[in-house]
Protein backbone atom coordinates (compact mmCIF):
# COMPACT_ATOMS: atom_id res chain seq x y z
CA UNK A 1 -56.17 -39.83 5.67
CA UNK A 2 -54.51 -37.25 7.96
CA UNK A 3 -54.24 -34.20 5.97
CA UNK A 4 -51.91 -32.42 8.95
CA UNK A 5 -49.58 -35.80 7.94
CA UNK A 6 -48.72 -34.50 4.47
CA UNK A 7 -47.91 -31.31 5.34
CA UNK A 8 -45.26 -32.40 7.74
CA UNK A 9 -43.40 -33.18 4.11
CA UNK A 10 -41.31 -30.28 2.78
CA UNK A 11 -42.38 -29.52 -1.04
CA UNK A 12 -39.24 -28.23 -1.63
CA UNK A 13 -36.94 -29.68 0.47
CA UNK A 14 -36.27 -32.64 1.31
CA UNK A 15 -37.05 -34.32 4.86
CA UNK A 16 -33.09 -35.11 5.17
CA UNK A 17 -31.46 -31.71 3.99
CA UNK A 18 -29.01 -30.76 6.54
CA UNK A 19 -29.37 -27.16 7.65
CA UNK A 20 -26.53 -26.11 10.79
CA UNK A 21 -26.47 -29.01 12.84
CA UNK A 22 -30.26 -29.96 12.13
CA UNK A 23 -32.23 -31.77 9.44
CA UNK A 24 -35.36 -29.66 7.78
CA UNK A 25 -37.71 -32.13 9.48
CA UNK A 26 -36.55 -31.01 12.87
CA UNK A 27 -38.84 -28.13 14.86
CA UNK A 28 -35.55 -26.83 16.36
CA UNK A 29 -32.57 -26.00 13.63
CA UNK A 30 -28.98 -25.30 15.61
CA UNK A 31 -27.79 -22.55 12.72
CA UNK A 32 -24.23 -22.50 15.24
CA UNK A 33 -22.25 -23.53 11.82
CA UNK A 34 -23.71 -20.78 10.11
CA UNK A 35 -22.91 -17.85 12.60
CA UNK A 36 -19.31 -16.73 13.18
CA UNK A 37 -19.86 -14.04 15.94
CA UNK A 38 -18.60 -15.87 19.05
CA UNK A 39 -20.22 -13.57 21.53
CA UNK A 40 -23.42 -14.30 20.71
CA UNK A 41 -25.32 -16.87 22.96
CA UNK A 42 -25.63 -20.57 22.00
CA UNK A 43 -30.13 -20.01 22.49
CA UNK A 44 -29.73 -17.00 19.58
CA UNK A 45 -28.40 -19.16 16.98
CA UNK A 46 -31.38 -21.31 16.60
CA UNK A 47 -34.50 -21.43 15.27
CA UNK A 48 -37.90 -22.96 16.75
CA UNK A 49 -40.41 -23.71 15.23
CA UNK A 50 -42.20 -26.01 17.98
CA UNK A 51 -44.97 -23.30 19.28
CA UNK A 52 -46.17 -23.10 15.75
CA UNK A 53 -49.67 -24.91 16.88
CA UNK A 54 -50.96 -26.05 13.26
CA UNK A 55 -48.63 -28.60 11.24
CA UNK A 56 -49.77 -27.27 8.21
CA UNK A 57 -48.30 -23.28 9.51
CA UNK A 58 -45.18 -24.78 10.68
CA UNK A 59 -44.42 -26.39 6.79
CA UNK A 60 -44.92 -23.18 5.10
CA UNK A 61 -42.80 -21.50 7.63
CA UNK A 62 -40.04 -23.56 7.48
CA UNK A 63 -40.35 -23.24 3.79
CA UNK A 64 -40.07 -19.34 4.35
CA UNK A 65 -36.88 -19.62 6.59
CA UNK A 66 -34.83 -22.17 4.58
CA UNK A 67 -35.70 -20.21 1.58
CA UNK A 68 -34.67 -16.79 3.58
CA UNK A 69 -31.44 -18.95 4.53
CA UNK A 70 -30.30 -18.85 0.66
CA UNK A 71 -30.99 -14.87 0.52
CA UNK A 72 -29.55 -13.91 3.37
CA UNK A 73 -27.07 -14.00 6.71
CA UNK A 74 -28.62 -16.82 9.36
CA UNK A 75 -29.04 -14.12 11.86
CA UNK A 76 -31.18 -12.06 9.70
CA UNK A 77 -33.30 -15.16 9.02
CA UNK A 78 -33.51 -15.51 12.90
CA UNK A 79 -34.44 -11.78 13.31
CA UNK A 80 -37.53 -12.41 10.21
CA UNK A 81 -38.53 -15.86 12.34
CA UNK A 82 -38.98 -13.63 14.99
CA UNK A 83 -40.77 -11.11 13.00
CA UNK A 84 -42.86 -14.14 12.16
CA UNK A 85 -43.67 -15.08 15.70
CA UNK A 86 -46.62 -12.25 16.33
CA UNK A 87 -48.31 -13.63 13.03
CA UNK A 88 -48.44 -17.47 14.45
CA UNK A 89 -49.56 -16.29 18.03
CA UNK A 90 -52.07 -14.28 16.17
CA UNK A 91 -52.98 -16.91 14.03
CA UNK A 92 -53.58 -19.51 17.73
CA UNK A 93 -55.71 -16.80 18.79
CA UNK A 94 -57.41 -16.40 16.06
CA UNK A 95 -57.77 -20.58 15.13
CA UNK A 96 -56.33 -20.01 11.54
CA UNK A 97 -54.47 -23.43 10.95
CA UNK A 98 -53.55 -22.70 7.54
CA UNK A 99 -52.20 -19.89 5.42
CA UNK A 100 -54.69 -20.66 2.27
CA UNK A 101 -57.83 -19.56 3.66
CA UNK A 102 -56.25 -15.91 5.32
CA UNK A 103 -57.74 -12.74 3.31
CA UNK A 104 -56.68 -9.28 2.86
CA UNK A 105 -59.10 -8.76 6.17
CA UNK A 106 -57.01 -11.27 8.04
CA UNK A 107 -54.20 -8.85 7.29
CA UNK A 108 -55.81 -5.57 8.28
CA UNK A 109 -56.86 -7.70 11.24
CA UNK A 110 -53.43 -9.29 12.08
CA UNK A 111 -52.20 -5.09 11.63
CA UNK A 112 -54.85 -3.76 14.09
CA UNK A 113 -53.97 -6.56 16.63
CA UNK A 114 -50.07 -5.13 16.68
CA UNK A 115 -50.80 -1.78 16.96
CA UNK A 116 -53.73 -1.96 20.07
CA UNK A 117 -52.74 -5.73 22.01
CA UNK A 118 -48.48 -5.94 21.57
CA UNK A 119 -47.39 -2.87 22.61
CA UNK A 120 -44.64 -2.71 19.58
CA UNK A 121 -42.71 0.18 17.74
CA UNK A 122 -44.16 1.00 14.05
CA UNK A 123 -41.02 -0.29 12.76
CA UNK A 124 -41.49 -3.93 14.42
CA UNK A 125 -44.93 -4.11 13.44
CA UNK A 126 -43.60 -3.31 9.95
CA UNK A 127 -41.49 -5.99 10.39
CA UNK A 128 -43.86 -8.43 11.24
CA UNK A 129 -46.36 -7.27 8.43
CA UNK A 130 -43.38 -7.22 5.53
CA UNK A 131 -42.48 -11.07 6.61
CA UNK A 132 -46.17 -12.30 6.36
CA UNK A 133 -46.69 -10.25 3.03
CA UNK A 134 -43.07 -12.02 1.82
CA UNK A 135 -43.92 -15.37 2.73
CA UNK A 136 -46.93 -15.14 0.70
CA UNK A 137 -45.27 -13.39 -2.56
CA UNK A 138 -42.70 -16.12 -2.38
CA UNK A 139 -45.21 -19.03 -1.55
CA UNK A 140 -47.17 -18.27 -4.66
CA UNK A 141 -44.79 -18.34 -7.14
CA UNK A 142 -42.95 -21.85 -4.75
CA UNK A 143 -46.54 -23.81 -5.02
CA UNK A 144 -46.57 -23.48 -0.69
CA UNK A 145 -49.76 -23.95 1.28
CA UNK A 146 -50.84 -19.89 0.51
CA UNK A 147 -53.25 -17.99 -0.75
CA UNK A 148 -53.55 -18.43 -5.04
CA UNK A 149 -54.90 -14.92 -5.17
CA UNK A 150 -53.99 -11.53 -4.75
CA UNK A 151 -54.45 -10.94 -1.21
CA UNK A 152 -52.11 -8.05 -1.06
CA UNK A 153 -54.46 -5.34 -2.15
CA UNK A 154 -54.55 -2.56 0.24
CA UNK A 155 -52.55 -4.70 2.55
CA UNK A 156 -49.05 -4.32 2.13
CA UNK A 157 -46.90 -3.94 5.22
CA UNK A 158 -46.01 0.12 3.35
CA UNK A 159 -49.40 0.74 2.57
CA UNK A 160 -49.85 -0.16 6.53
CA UNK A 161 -46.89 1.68 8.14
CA UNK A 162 -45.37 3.55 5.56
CA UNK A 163 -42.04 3.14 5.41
CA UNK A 164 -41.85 1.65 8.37
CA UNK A 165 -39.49 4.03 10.53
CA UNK A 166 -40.43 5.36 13.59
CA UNK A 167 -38.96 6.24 16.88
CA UNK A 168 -35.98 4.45 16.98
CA UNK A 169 -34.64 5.93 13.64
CA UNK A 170 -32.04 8.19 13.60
CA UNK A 171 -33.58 10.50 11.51
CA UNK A 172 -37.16 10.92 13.17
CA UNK A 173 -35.79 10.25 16.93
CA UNK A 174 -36.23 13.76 19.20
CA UNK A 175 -33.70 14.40 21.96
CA UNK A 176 -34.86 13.85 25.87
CA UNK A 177 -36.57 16.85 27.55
CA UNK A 178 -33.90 18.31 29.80
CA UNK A 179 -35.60 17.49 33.32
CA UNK A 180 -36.85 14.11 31.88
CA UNK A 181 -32.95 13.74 31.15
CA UNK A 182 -31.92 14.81 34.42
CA UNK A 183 -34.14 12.12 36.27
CA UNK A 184 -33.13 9.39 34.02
CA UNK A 185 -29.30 9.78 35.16
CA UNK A 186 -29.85 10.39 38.81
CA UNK A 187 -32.66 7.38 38.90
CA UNK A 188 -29.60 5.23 36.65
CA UNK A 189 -26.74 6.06 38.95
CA UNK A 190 -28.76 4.93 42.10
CA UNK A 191 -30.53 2.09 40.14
CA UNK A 192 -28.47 -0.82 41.31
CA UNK A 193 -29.25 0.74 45.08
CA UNK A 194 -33.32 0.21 44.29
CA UNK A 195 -33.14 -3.09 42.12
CA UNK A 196 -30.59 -5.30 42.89
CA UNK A 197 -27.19 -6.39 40.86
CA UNK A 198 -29.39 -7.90 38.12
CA UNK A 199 -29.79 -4.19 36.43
CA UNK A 200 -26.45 -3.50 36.67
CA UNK A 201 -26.09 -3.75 32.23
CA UNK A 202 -29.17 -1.59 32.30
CA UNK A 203 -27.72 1.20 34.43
CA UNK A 204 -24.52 1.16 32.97
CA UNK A 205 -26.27 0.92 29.30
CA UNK A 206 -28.14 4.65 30.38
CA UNK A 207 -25.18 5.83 31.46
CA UNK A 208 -22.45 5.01 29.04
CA UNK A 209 -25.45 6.04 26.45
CA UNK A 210 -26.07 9.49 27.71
CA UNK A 211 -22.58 10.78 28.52
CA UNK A 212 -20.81 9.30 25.28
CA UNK A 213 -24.17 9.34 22.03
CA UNK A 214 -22.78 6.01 21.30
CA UNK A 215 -25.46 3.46 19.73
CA UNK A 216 -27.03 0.28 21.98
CA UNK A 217 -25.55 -1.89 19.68
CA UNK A 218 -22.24 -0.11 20.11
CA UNK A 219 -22.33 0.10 23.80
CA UNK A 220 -23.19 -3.61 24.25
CA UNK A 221 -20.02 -4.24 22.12
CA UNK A 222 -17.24 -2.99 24.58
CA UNK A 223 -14.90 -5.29 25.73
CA UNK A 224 -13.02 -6.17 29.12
CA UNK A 225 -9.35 -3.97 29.43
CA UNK A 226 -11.34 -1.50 27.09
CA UNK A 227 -11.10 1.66 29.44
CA UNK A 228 -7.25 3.53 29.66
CA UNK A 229 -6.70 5.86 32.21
CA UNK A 230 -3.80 7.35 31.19
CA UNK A 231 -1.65 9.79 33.45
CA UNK A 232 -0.98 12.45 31.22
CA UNK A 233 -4.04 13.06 29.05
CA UNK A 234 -8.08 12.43 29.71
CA UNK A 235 -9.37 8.88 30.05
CA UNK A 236 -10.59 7.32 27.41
CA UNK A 237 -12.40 3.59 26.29
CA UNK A 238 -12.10 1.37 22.95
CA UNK A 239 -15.00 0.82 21.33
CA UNK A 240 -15.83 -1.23 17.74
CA UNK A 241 -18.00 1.23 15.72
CA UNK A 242 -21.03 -0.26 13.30
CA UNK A 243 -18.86 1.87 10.80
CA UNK A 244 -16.85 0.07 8.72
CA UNK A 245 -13.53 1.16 6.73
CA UNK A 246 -13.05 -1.62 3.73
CA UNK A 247 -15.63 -3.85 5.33
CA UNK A 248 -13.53 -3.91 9.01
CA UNK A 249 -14.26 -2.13 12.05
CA UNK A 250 -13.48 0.89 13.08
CA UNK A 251 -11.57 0.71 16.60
CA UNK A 252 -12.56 4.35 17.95
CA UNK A 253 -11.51 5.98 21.39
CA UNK A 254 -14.41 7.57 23.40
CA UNK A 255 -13.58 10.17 25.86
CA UNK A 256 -14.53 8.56 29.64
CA UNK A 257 -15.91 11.08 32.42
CA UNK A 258 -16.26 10.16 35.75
CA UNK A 259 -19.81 8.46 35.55
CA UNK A 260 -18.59 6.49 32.66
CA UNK A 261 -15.34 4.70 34.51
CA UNK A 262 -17.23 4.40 37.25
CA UNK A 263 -19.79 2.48 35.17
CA UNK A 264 -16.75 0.19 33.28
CA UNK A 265 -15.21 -0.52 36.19
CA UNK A 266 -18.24 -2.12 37.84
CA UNK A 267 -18.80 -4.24 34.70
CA UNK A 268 -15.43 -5.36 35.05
CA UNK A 269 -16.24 -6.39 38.06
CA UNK A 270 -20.05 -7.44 38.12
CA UNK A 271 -19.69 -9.54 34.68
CA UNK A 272 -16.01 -11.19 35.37
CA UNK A 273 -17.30 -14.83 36.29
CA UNK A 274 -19.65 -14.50 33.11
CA UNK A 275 -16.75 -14.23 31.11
CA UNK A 276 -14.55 -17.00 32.89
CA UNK A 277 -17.22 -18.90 32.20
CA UNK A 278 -18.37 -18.48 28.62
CA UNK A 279 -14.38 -16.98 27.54
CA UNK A 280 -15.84 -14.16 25.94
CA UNK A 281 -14.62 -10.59 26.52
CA UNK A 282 -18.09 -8.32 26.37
CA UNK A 283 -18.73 -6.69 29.65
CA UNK A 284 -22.71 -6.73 28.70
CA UNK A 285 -23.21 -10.88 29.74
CA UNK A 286 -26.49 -12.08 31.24
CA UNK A 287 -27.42 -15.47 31.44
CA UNK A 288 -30.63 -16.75 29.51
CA UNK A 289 -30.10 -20.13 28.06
CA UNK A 290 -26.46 -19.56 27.64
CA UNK A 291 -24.23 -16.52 28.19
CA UNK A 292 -24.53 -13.78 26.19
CA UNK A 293 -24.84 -10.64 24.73
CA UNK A 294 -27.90 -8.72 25.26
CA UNK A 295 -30.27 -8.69 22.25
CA UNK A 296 -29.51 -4.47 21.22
CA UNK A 297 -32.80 -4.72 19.43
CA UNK A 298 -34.73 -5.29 22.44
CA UNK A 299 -33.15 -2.87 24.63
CA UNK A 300 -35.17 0.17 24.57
CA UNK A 301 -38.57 -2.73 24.91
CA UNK A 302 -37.07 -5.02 27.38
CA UNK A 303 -35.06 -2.92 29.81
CA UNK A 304 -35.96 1.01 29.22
CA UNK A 305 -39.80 0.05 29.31
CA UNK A 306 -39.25 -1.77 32.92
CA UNK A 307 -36.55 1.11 34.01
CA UNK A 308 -39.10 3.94 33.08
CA UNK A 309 -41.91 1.70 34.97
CA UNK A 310 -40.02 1.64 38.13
CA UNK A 311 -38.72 4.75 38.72
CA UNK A 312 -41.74 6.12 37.82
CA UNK A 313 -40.43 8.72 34.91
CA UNK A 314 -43.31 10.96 33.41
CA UNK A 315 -43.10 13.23 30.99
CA UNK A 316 -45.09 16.53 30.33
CA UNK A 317 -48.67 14.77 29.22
CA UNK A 318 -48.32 12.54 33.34
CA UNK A 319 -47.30 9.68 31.13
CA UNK A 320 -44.79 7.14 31.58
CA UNK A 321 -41.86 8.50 29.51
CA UNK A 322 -41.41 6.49 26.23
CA UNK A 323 -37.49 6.47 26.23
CA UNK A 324 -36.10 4.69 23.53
CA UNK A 325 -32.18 4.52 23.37
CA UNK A 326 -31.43 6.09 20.00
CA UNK A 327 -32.92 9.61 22.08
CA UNK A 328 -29.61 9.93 23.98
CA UNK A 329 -27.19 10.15 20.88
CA UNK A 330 -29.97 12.74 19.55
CA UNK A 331 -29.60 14.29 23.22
CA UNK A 332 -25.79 14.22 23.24
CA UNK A 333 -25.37 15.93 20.15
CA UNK A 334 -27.81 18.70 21.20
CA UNK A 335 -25.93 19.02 23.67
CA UNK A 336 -22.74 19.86 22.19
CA UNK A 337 -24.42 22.09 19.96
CA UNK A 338 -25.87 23.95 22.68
CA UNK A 339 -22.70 24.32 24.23
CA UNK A 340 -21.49 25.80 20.93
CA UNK A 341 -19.11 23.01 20.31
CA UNK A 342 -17.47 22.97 16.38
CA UNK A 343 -19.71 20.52 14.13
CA UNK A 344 -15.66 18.81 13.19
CA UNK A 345 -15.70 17.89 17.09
CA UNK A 346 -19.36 16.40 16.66
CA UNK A 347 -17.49 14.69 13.55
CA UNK A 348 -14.79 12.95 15.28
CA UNK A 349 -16.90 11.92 18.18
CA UNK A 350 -18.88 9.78 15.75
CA UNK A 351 -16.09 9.09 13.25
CA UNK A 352 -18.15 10.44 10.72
CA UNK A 353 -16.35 10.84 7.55
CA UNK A 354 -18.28 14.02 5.69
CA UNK A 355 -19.85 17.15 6.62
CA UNK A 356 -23.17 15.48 4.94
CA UNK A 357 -22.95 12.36 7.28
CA UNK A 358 -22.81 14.19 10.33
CA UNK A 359 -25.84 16.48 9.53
CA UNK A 360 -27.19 13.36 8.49
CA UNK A 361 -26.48 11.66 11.82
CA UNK A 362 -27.29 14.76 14.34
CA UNK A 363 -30.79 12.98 14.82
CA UNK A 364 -32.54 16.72 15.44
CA UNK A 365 -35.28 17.76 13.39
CA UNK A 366 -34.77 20.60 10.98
CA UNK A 367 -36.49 22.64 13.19
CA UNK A 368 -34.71 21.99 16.22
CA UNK A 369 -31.35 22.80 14.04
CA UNK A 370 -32.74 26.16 13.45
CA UNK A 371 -33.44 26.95 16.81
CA UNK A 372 -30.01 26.25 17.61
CA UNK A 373 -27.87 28.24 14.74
CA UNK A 374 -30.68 31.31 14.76
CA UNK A 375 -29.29 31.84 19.25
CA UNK A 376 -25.75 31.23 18.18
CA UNK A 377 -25.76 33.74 14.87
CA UNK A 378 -28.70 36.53 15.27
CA UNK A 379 -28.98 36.82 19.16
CA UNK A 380 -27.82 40.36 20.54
CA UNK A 381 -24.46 39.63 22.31
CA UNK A 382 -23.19 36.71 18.80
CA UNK A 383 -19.43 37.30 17.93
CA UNK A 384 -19.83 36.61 13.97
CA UNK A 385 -17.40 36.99 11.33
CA UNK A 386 -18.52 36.76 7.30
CA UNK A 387 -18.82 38.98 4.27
CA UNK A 388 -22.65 39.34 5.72
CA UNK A 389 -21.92 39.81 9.01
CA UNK A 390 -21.77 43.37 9.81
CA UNK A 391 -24.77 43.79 7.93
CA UNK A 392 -26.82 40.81 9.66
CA UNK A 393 -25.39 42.64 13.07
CA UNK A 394 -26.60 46.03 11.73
CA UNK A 395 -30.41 44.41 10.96
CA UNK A 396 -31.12 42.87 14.06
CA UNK A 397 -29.30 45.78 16.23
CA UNK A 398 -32.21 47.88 15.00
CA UNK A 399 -35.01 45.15 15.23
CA UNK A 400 -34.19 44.31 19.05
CA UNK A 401 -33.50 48.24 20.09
CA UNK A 402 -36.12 48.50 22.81
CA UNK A 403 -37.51 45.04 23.05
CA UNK A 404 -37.30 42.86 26.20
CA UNK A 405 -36.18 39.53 26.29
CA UNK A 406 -38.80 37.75 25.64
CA UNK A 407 -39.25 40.20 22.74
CA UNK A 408 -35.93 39.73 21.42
CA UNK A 409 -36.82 35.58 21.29
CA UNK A 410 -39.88 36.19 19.48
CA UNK A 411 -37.71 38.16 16.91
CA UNK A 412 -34.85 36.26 16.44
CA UNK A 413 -37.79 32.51 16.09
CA UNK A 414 -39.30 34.98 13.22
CA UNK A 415 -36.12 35.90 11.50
CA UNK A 416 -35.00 31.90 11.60
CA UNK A 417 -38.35 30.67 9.83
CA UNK A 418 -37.22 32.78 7.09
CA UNK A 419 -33.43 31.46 6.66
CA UNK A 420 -32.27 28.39 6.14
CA UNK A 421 -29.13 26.67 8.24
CA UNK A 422 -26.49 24.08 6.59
CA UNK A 423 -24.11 23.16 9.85
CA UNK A 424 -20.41 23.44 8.34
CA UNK A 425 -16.91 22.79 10.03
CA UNK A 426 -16.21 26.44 10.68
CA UNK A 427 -19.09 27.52 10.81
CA UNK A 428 -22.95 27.61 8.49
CA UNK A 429 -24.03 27.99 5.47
CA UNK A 430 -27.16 30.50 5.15
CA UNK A 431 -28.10 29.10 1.63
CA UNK A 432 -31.47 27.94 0.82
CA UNK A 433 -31.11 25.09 -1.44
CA UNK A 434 -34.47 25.07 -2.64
CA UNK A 435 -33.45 28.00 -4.89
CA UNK A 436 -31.15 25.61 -6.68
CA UNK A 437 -27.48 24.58 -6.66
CA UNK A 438 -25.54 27.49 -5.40
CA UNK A 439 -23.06 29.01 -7.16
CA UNK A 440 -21.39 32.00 -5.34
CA UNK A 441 -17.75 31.84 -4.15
CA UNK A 442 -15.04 29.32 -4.62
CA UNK A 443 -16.83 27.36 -2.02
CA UNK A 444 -17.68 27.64 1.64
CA UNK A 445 -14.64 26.13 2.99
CA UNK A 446 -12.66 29.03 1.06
CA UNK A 447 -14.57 31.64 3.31
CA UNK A 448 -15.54 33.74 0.36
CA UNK A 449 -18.93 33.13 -0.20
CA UNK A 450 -22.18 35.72 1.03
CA UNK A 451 -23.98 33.21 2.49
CA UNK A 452 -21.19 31.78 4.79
CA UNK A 453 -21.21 33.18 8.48
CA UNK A 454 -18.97 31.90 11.20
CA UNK A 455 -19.17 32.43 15.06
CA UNK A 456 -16.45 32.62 17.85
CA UNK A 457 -17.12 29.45 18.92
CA UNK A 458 -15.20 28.02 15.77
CA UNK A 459 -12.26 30.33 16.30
CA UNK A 460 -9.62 27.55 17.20
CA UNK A 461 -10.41 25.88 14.11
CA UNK A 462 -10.11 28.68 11.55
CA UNK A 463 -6.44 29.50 12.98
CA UNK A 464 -5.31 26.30 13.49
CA UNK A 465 -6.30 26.35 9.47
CA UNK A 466 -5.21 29.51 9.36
CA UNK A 467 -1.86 28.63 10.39
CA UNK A 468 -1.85 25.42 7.92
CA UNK A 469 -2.55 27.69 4.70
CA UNK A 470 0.16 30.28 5.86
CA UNK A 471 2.59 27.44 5.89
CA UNK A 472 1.71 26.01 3.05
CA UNK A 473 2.30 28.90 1.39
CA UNK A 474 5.35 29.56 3.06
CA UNK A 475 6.41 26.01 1.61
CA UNK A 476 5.14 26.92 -2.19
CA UNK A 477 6.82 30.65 -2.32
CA UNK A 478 10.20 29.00 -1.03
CA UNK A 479 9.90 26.46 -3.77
CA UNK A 480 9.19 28.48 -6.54
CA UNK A 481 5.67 27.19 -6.99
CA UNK A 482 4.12 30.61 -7.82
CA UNK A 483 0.85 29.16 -9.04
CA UNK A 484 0.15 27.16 -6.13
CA UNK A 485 0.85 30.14 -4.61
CA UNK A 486 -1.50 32.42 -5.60
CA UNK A 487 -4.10 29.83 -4.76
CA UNK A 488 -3.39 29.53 -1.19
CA UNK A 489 -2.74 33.60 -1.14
CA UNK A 490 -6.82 33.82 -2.42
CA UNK A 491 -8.19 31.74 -0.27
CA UNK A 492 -5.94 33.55 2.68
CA UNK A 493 -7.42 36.95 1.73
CA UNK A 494 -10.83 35.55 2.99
CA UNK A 495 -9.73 33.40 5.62
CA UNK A 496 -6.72 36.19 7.86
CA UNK A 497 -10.34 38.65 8.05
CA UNK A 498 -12.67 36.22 9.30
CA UNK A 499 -9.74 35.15 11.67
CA UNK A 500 -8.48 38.70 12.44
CA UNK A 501 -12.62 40.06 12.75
CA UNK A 502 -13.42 37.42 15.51
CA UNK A 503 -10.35 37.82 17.96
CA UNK A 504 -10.94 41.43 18.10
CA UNK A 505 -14.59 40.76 19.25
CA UNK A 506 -12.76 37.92 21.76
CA UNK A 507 -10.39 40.67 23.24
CA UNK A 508 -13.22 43.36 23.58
């Protein structure tokens, strides 16, 4: 008998289950039923499992999926399918026809072969491991065609990679060097010039990127008649955040320089028969078996990799640059910090909700933060305001009095490795949390605490609150509210100083 023949039978499906538009049997399933978002191309909402070489592979996968499809969204069973795909082309290469006979070597193997021959992030190839290691987990306790022992040992996809974050997450992604930067936009702006109308969504991706720290996925989502150019204030586009408020989108405005409309407008224009066509609204449409949205997964592999190649970008070490796109939110917000813009302004460009979230989300490593706050609060010429202040001013008066420049730098990087710096709205927070909770003050955001030191920088903020308190208690005093009062009157004490202590070193 034919063994491949009986594993073309589902164990635990039947032959005639209806999954989409398709029957389990067939090596292409249409999941189109199963997938709402309209934008996304008629090719992305199937699965195929016809370049699975070995019958008995393809069963067991399609086991895997239609199991996936009862855990999760289709799409996310499309994205572990193709997390699957670098297993069976390693299994081809390797003539492995069946899952029962693979050992924990095959998986070191399989783990080797991703890291030296695909060229792949440490978070894909984590991927890729996890959904092997699943299938197997799952297959055991199912009766599938897998391994009856534990082949796991050693071999898990964390015990592998780790966590499985690299690059591309926002905590561990570094901003662009600034003349690496530099090239980028001047190679993007002339990019359709060198490389025809075909990389027009790539330059515009770079450049709508760089100028506004928005994510791929976010970019990709802007919609024709997004941009408003209004006469009487700065233009501005509409953009759908990942961020949701009660499980909706948030609908956020994005202040539009020059490079940025310039780059809308030509998507208007480059992209407006794609849309006739298909009736969807995107501005990022290509065509690839069906019109669509570019995959935002694949954007820093498919089309940063090839822009990088051809304009020839290097970095310091002669080699091509490794740009992924989550770098230019980490370089925008450096940016703004450099420029000593207020963390609340970093807060609203991201619609970030908390103080914590946006530290969270300023994608710089700790020690890049400190660089940052130590110029802006111990450097010579700092306006600073804060019970601390004149003393911190007093300290490093004495430790830069004859030093040069490059003397003074060296300080002021020696002095930072001993403090710590917590980015607040008006200002930081000097605390090191490792000595425990903290519990001086009424709070930072009351201004009365020791380890709270502000900067001129956040001076618009602290009167506009300024102004607020005074107000409010304005409002409580007229109403008789004496206790309410008193609390706005303590916090004020604090607050008209710091206010009062910075415009003086403004005016002179």
């Amino acid at each position: 008998m034919n063994n491949e023949a009986i594993y073309r039978i589902p164990q635990t499906a039947d032959s005639k289950v209806i999954i989409g538009n398709s029957r389990f049997c067939d090596d292409v399933w249409d999941l189109e039923p199963l997938i709402s978002v309209k934008s996304q191309s008629p090719s992305r909402k199937k699965l195929k499992f016809n370049n699975i070489h070995s019958a008995q592979l393809k069963i067991t996968v399609k086991q895997y999926i239609y199991y996936k499809l009862g855990q999760v969204k289709a799409q996310t069973a499309i994205g572990t399918m193709h997390s699957l795909a670098y297993f069976m082309r390693f299994c081809k290469i390797n003539n492995i026809h069946s899952l029962e006979k693979i050992t924990t070597k095959t998986l070191l193997t399989f783990a080797i072969w991703l890291k030296s021959e695909c060229g792949i992030g440490k978070r894909t190839s984590y991927l890729a491991s996890f959904a092997v290691e699943e299938m197997i987990k799952v297959g055991q306790i199912k009766g599938w065609l897998v391994p009856d022992y534990d082949v796991l040992t050693g071999a898990t996809a964390r015990e592998i990679w780790g966590s499985g974050k690299d690059e591309n997450t926002d905590k561990n992604v570094k901003p662009i060097l600034d003349d690496v930067f530099d090239e980028i936009i001047r190679c993007a702006v002339d990019y359709k010039s060198y490389h025809g109308a075909a990389d027009i969504l790539t330059k515009s991706g770079i450049i709508i990127q760089s100028q506004t720290g928005l994510r791929i996925s976010e970019v990709l989502s802007i919609k024709s008649g997004c941009l408003h150019q209004p006469s009487d204030s700065p233009a501005y586009f509409e953009v759908s955040l990942s961020k949701t408020v009660k499980g909706e989108p948030i609908v956020h405005r994005v202040f539009a320089n020059e490079l940025v409309i310039d780059a809308i407008q030509e998507l208007e224009q480059s992209t407006a028969a794609l849309r006739a066509e298909s009736g969807l609204r995107e501005l990022f449409l290509t065509r690839n078996r069906g019109i669509g949205v570019p995959n935002s997964m694949r954007w820093s592999d498919n089309r940063l990799r090839t822009f990088i190649r051809r304009c020839n970008i290097r970095g310091a070490d002669g080699e091509l640059y490794p740009l992924k796109s989550h770098q230019f939110r980490a370089t925008f917000v450096k940016q703004l910090i450099m420029r000593k813009i207020p963390i609340v302004y970093v807060m609203k460009q991201f619609a970030h909700v908390s103080v914590e979230m946006t530290c969270h989300y300023l994608t710089l490593q700790e020690a890049e933060v400190k660089e940052i706050y130590s110029q802006l609060i111990l450097s010579p010429d700092a306006k600073i305001a804060g019970i601390y202040a004149d003393e911190i001013k007093k300290k490093t008066a004495e430790m830069f009095r004859g030093k040069t420049e490059r003397d003074i730098n060296s300080v002021i990087l020696e002095l930072s490795e001993s403090l710590t710096f917590n980015p607040l709205p008006g200002g930081v927070c000097l605390y090191d949390y490792r000595r425990g909770n903290c519990s001086n003050g009424d709070g930072c955001f009351f201004y009365n605490c020791p380890n709270y030191i502000t900067e001129i920088s956040f001076l618009p903020i602290l009167k506009k609150e300024l102004s607020l308190m005074e107000q409010e208690m304005e409002r409580t005093k007229r109403l008789g509210y004496e206790r309410q009062w008193q609390i706005q009157y303590s916090r004020y004490q604090y607050l008209h100083p710091l206010v009062a202590g910075l415009e003086e070193q403004a005016n002179g």
